[in-house]
Protein backbone atom coordinates (compact mmCIF):
# COMPACT_ATOMS: atom_id res chain seq x y z
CA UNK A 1 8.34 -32.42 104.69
CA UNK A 2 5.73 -30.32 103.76
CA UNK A 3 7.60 -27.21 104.94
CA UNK A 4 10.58 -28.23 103.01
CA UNK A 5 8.95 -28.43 99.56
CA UNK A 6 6.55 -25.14 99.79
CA UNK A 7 9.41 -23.14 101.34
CA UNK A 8 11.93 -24.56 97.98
CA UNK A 9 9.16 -23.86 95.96
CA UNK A 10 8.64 -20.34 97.37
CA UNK A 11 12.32 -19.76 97.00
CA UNK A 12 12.40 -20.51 93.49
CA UNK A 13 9.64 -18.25 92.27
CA UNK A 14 11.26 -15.23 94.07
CA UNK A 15 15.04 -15.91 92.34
CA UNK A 16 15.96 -13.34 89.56
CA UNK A 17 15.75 -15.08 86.12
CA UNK A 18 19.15 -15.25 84.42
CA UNK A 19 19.72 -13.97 81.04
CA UNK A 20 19.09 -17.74 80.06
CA UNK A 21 16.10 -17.60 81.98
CA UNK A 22 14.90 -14.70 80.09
CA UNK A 23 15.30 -16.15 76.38
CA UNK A 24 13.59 -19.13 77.29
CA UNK A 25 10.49 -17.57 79.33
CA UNK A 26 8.90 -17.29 75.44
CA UNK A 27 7.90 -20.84 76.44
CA UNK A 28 6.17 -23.43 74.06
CA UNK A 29 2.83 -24.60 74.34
CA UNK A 30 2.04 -27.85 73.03
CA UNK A 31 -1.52 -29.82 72.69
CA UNK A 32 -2.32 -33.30 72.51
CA UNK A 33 -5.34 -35.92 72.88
CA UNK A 34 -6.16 -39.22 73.39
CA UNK A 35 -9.51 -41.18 73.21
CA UNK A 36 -10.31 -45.27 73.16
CA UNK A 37 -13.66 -46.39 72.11
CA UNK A 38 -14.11 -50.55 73.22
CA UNK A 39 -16.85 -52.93 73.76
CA UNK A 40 -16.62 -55.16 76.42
CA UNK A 41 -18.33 -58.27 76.59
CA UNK A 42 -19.19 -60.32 80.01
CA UNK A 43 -19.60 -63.37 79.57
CA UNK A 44 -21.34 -63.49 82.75
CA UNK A 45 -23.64 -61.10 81.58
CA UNK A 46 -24.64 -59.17 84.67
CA UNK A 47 -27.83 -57.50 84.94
CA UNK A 48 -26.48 -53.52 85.35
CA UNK A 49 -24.22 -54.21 82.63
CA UNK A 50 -20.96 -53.33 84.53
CA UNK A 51 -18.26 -55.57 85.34
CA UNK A 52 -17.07 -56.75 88.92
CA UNK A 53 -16.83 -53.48 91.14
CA UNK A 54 -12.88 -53.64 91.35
CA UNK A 55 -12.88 -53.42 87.90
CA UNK A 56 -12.65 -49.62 86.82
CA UNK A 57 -11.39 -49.39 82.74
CA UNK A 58 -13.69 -51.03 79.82
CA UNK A 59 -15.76 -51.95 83.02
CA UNK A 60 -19.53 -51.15 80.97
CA UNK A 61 -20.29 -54.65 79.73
CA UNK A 62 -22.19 -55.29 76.39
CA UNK A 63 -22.36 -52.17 75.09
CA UNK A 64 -19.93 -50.05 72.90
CA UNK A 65 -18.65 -46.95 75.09
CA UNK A 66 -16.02 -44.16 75.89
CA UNK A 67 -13.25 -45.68 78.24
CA UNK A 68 -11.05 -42.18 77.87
CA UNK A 69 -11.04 -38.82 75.95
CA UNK A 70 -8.98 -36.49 77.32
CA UNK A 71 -7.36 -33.09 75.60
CA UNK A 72 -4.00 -31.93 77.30
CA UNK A 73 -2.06 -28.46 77.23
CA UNK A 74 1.44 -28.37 78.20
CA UNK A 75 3.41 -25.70 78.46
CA UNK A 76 7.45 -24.94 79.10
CA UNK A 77 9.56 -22.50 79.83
CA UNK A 78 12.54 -22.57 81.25
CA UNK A 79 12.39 -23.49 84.63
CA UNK A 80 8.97 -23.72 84.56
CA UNK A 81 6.05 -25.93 82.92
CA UNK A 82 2.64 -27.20 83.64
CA UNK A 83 0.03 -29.29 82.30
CA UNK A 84 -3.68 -28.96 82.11
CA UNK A 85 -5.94 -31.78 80.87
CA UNK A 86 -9.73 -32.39 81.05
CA UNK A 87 -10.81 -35.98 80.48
CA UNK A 88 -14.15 -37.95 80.18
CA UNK A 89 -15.35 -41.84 79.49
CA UNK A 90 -16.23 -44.70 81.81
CA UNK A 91 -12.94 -44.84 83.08
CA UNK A 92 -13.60 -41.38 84.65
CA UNK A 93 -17.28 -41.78 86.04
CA UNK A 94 -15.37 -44.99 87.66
CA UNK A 95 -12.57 -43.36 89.08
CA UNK A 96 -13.53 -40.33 90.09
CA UNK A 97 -16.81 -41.07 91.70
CA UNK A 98 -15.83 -39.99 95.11
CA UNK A 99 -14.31 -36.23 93.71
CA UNK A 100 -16.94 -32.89 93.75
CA UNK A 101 -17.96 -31.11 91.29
CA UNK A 102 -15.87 -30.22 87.58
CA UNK A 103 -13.00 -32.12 89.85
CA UNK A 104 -14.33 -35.28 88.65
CA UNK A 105 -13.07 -34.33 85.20
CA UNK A 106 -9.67 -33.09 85.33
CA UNK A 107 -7.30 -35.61 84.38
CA UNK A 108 -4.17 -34.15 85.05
CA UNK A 109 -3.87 -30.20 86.07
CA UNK A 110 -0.35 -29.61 87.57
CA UNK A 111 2.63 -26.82 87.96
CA UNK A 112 5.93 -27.34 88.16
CA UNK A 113 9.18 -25.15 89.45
CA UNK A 114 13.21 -26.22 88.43
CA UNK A 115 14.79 -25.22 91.94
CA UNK A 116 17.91 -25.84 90.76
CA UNK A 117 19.91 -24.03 87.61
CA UNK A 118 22.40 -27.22 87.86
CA UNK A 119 20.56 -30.24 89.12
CA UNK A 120 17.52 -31.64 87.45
CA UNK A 121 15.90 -31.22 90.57
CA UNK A 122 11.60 -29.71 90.62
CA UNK A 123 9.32 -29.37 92.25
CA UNK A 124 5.60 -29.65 90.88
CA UNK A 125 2.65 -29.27 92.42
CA UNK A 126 -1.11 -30.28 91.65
CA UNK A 127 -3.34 -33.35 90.28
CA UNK A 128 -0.68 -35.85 88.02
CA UNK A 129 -0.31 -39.41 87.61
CA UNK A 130 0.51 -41.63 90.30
CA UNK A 131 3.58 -43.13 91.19
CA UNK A 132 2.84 -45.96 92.19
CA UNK A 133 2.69 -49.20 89.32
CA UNK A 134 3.93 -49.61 85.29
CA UNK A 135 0.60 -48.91 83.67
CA UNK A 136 -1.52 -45.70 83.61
CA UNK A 137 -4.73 -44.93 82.72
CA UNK A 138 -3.86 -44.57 79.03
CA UNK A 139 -4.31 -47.19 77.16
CA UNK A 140 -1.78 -47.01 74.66
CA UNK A 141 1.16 -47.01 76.79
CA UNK A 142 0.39 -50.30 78.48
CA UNK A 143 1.30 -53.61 77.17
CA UNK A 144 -1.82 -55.93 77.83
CA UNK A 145 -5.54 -54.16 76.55
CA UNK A 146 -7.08 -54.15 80.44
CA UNK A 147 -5.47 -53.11 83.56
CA UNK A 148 -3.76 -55.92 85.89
CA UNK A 149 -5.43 -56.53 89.05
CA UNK A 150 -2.87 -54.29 90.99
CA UNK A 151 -3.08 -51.38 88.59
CA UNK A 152 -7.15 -51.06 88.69
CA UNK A 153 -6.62 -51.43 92.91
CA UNK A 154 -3.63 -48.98 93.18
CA UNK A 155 -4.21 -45.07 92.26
CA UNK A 156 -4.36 -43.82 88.92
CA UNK A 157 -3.80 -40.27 90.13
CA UNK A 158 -2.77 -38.64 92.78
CA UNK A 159 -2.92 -34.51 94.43
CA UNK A 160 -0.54 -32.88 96.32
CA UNK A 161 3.41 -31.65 95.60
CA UNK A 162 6.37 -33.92 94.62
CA UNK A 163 10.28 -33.22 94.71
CA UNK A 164 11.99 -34.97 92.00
CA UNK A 165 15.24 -35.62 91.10
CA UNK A 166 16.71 -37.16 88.00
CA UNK A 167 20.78 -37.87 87.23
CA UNK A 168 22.63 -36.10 84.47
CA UNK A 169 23.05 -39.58 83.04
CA UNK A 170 19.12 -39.96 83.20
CA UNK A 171 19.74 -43.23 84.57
CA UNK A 172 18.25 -42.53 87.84
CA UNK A 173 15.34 -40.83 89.74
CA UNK A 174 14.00 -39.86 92.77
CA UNK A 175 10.92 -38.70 94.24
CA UNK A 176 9.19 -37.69 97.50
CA UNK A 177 5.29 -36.62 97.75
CA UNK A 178 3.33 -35.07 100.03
CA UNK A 179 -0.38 -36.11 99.12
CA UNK A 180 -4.11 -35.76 100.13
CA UNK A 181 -4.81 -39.05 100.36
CA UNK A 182 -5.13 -42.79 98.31
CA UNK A 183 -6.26 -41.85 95.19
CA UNK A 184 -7.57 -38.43 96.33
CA UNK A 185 -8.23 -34.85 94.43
CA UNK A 186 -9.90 -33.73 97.93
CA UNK A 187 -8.79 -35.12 101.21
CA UNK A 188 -11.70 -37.37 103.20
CA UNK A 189 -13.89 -34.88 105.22
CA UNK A 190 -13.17 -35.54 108.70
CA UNK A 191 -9.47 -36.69 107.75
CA UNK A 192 -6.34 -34.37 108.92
CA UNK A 193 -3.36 -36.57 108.34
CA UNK A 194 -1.46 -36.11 104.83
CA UNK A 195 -0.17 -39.09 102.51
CA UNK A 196 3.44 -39.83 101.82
CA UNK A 197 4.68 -41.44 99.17
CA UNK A 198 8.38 -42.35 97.42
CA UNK A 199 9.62 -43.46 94.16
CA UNK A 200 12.97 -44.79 93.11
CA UNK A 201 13.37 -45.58 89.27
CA UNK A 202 16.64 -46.91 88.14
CA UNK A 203 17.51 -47.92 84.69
CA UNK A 204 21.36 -49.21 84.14
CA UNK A 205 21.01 -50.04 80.54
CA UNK A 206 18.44 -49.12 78.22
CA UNK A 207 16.64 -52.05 78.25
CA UNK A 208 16.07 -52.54 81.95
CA UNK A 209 13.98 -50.39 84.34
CA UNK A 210 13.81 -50.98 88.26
CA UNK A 211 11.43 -49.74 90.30
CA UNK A 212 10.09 -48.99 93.97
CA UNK A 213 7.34 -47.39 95.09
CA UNK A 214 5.73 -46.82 98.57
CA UNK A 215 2.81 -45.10 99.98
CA UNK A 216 2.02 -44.03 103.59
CA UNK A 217 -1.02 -42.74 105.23
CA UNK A 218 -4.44 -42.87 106.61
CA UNK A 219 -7.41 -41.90 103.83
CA UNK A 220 -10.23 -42.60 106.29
CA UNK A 221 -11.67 -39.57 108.98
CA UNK A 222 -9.45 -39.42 111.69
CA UNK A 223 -12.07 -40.70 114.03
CA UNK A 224 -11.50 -44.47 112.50
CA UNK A 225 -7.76 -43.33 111.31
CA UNK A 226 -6.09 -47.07 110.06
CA UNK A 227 -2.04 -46.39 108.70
CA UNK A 228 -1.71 -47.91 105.32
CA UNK A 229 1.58 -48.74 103.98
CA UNK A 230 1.90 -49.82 100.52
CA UNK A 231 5.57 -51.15 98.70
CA UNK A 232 5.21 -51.15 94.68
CA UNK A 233 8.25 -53.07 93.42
CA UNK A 234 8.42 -54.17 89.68
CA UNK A 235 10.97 -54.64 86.75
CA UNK A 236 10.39 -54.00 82.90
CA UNK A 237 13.45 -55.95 80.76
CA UNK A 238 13.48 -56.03 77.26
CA UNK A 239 15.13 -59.20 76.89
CA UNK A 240 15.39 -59.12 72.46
CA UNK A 241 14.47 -56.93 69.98
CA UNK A 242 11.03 -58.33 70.16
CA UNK A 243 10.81 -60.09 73.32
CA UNK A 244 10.07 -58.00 76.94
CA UNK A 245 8.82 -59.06 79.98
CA UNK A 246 7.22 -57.08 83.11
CA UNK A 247 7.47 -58.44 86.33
CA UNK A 248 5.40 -56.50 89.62
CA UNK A 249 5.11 -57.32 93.09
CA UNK A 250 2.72 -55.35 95.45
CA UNK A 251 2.55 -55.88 99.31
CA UNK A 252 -0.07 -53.77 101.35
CA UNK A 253 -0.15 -53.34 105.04
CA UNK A 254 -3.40 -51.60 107.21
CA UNK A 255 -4.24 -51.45 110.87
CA UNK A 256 -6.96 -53.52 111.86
CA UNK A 257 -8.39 -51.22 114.46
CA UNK A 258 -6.91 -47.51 114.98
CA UNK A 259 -3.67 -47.67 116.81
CA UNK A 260 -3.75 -51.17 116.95
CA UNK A 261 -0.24 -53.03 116.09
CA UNK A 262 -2.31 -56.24 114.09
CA UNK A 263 -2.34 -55.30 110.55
CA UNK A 264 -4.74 -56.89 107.17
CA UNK A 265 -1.88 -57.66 104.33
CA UNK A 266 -2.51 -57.92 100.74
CA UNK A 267 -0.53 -59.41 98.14
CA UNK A 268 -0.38 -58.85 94.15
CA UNK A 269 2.43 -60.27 91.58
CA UNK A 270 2.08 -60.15 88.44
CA UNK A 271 3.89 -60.90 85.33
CA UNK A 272 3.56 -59.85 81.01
CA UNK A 273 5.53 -60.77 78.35
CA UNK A 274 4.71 -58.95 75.05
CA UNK A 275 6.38 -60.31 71.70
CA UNK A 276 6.63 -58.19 68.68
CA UNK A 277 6.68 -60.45 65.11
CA UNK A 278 6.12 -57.26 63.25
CA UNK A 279 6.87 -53.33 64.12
CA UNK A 280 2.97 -52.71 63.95
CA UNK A 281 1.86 -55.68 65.49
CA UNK A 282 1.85 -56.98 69.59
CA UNK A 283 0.91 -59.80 71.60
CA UNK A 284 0.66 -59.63 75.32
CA UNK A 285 0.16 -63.15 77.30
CA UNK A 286 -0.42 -61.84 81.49
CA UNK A 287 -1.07 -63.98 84.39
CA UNK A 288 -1.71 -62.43 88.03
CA UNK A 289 -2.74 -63.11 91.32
CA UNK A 290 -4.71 -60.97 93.95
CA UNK A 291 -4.79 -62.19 97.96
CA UNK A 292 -6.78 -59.67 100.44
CA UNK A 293 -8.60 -61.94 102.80
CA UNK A 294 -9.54 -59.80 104.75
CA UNK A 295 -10.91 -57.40 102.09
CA UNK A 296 -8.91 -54.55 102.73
CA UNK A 297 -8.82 -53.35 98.98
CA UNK A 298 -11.59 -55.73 97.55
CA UNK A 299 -14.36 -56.53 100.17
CA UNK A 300 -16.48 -60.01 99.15
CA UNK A 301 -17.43 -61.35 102.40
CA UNK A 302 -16.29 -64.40 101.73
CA UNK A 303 -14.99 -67.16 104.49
CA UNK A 304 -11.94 -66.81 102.21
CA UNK A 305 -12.31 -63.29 101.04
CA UNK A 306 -10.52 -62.08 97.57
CA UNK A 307 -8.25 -64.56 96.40
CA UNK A 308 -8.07 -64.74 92.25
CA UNK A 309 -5.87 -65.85 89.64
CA UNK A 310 -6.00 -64.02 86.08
CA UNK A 311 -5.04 -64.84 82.58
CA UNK A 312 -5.30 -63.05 79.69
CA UNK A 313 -4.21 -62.79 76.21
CA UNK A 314 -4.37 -59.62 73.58
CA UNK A 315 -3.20 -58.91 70.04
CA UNK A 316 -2.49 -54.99 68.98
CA UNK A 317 -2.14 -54.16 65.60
CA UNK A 318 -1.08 -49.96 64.67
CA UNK A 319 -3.48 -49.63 61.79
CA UNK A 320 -1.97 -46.01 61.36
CA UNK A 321 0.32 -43.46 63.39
CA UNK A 322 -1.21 -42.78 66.42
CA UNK A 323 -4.10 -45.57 65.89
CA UNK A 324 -4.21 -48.90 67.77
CA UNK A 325 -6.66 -51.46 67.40
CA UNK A 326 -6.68 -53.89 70.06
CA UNK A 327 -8.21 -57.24 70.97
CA UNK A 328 -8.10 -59.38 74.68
CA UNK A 329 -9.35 -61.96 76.06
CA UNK A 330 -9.35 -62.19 79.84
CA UNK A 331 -10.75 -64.71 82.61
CA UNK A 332 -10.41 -64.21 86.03
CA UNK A 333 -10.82 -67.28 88.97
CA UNK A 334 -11.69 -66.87 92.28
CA UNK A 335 -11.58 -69.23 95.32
CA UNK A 336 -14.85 -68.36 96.77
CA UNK A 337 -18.31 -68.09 94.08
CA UNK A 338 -18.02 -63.92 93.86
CA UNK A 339 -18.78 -62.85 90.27
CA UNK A 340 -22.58 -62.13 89.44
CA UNK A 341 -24.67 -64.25 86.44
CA UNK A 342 -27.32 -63.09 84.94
CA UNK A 343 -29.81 -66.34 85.10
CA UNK A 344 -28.36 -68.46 88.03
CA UNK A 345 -28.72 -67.26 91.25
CA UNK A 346 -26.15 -68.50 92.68
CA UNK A 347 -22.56 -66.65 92.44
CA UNK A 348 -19.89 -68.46 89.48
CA UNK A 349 -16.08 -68.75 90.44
CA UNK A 350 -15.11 -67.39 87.21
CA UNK A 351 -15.75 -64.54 84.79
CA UNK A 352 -14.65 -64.22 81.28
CA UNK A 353 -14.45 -61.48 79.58
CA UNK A 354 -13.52 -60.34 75.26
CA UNK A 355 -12.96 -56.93 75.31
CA UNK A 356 -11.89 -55.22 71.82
CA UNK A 357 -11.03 -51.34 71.85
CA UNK A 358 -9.82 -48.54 69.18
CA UNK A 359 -7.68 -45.45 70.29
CA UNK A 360 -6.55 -42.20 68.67
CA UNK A 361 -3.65 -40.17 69.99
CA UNK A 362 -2.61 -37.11 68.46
C-alpha cells in the first residue's frame, strides 16, 4: 500500500503539465480563521478545574478560555493544492499533548497531487482531519455545542498519505490511508508497524449521507504491539426543511495480550436531532452511550469499568455572518461512582455540566 501511493504520487509530479495545466498553475491562495471563546461550568466543581480526562474540547471548567484559534492558508492550482494551518486553545494543549515540539500546534499542514487528468482521483499527503466520525474539531460545523462521547475518544487528526476518490456525480467517495498511528503527528518511539484506515461516503440524494469508516493498527511500541480495529458507521438525514437527525455507531476491537486471539470490545451509538424554527436559530437534543469495560479507550478501574449514558441539550443562535453564539447543557451517568467532587470524597455517578461558547469564522 504504501508503495502504491508514493510511487502514484511520484508519477504525478514528474508528468508534463498540459496547456490546461499551465493556465491554471497561477493558483489562488485563499485565508481563513476560526476561534471559539466558552466558559464551561462543572457542576462537580473539581479541584484542577478540568473536566473528566476523556473529555478534550471546553474541558477547563469555571473559567472563561480559548477552546480553538486557528488561521488557515489554502492554496490551488490545478492539479495541485495544500493547506497550512496553525492552531491554539485548550482544545490543542488537550489533544496534542503527546506531539514534540511546534508539532503540537499545527492544525492541519497537508499537500495534495490530482493523479488523474479524468478521474477525481488524489492523492494528499501530510497532517489533515481524520476520517473517522461526523464532527470535527471545529465547532461550528457540528450540530450539538460539545463533542459526543465517540468523537472526543476517536481522532481528531490524523498523519500520513490518503488516496481518494470521488464520482463525477459527487455522490460517492472513497478513501484509503496509510497513517502513523491513532491520533498520531509522530509515530510511538519503539513502534514500527503503520496504521490503515478506509472511508466510504455515499450520499444518494441530497439530504442523506452514509458513512463507513475503519481503522487498523497497533499505536503502542512493538514490544507490547496489541492490533486495534475500529468500524465508524453513521448516517446524517435531513428528514424536513428544519428537521435532521444523526445517527453513529462505533465498535472497537484490541488484543488483550500481543498475538493473543481474545480481544477488549468497545461500543458507542449515538444519536442528534437538530430542529431549525428560524434560519439563524438551532436546537440540538443528543443522547449517547459509551461501553469499554475493560478500559481500552477510557481506563476507570472500575469492577464495571466505563459504562455512561449522556444527554444533552443546546440552543445556537447566528448573531451575525460568521458569528455563533451557543448555549448546552450536558449531564453524563455512569454505572460505577467515577467523576471527581470537589467537597465529598467519595466519587458521584453523575456530572453536569452548562457550557456557553462564542465563535468567529472568517
Amino acid at each position: 500500500m504504501k508503495r502504491l501511493l508514493l510511487s502514484a504520487l511520484g508519477w504525478a509530479i514528474l508528468q508534463p503539465a498540459s496547456a490546461q495545466d499551465s493556465t491554471d498553475i497561477k493558483g489562488t491562495l485563499t485565508v481563513s480563521g476560526y476561534a471559539e471563546a466558552y466558559y464551561n461550568y462543572d457542576f462537580n466543581r473539581p479541584l484542577n478545574n478540568t473536566t473528566p480526562g476523556f473529555l478534550y474540547n471546553f474541558n477547563r471548567a469555571g473559567e472563561v478560555n480559548l477552546n480553538l484559534g486557528f488561521i488557515k492558508a489554502g492554496y490551488t492550482a490545478g492539479r495541485l493544492r495544500g493547506n497550512l494551518a496553525l492552531a491554539a486553545g485548550t482544545y490543542v494543549n488537550a489533544n496534542y499533548a503527546a506531539e514534540p515540539g511546534v508539532l503540537k500546534n499545527v492544525f492541519e499542514a497537508n499537500v495534495g497531487v490530482k493523479v488523474s487528468r479524468n478521474a477525481n482521483l488524489w492523492i494528499d499527503a501530510g497532517i489533515m482531519p481524520s476520517h473517522i466520525g461526523f464532527e470535527s474539531a471545529i465547532g461550528k460545523d457540528n450540530w450539538a455545542l460539545t463533542r459526543s462521547l465517540s468523537a472526543e475518544n476517536t481522532p481528531y487528526y490524523e498523519s500520513g498519505v490518503k488516496l481518494g476518490y470521488t464520482s463525477k456525480d459527487d455522490k460517492l467517495y472513497l478513501a484509503a490511508m496509510y497513517l502513523n498511528g491513532w491520533q498520531r503527528i509522530q509515530r510511538v518511539d519503539g513502534n514500527s508497524t503503520p496504521g490503515f484506515g478506509t472511508q466510504v461516503t455515499y450520499k444518494p440524494a441530497s439530504s442523506v449521507t452514509l458513512n463507513y469508516s475503519t481503522f487498523a493498527g497497533n499505536d503502542k511500541p512493538d514490544s507490547t504491539r496489541l492490533m486495534r480495529y475500529y468500524h465508524n458507521i453513521y448516517g446524517i438525514f435531513q428528514l424536513t426543511e428544519k428537521l435532521g437527525l444523526t445517527a453513529g455507531f462505533d465498535y472497537g476491537m484490541e488484543q488483550k495480550h500481543k498475538g493473543s486471539s481474545d480481544y477488549n470490545n468497545w461500543l458507542v451509538p449515538v444519536l442528534i436531532a437538530r430542529y431549525t424554527p428560524a434560519p439563524k436559530l438551532h436546537i440540538a437534543l443528543r443522547g449517547e452511550y459509551f461501553q469499554d469495560k475493560n478500559g481500552v479507550i477510557i481506563g476507570t478501574g472500575t469492577a464495571n469499568g466505563f459504562k455512561t449514558f449522556g444527554y444533552s441539550a443546546n440552543v445556537d443562535y447566528a448573531v451575525f455572518p460568521g458569528v455563533l453564539c451557543r448555549v448546552e447543557a450536558r449531564n453524563l451517568s455512569s454505572r460505577d461512582r467515577i467523576f471527581t467532587q470537589r467537597t465529598d470524597q467519595d466519587l458521584s455517578k453523575n456530572n453536569f455540566f452548562l457550557t456557553t461558547s462564542l465563535s468567529v469564522a472568517f
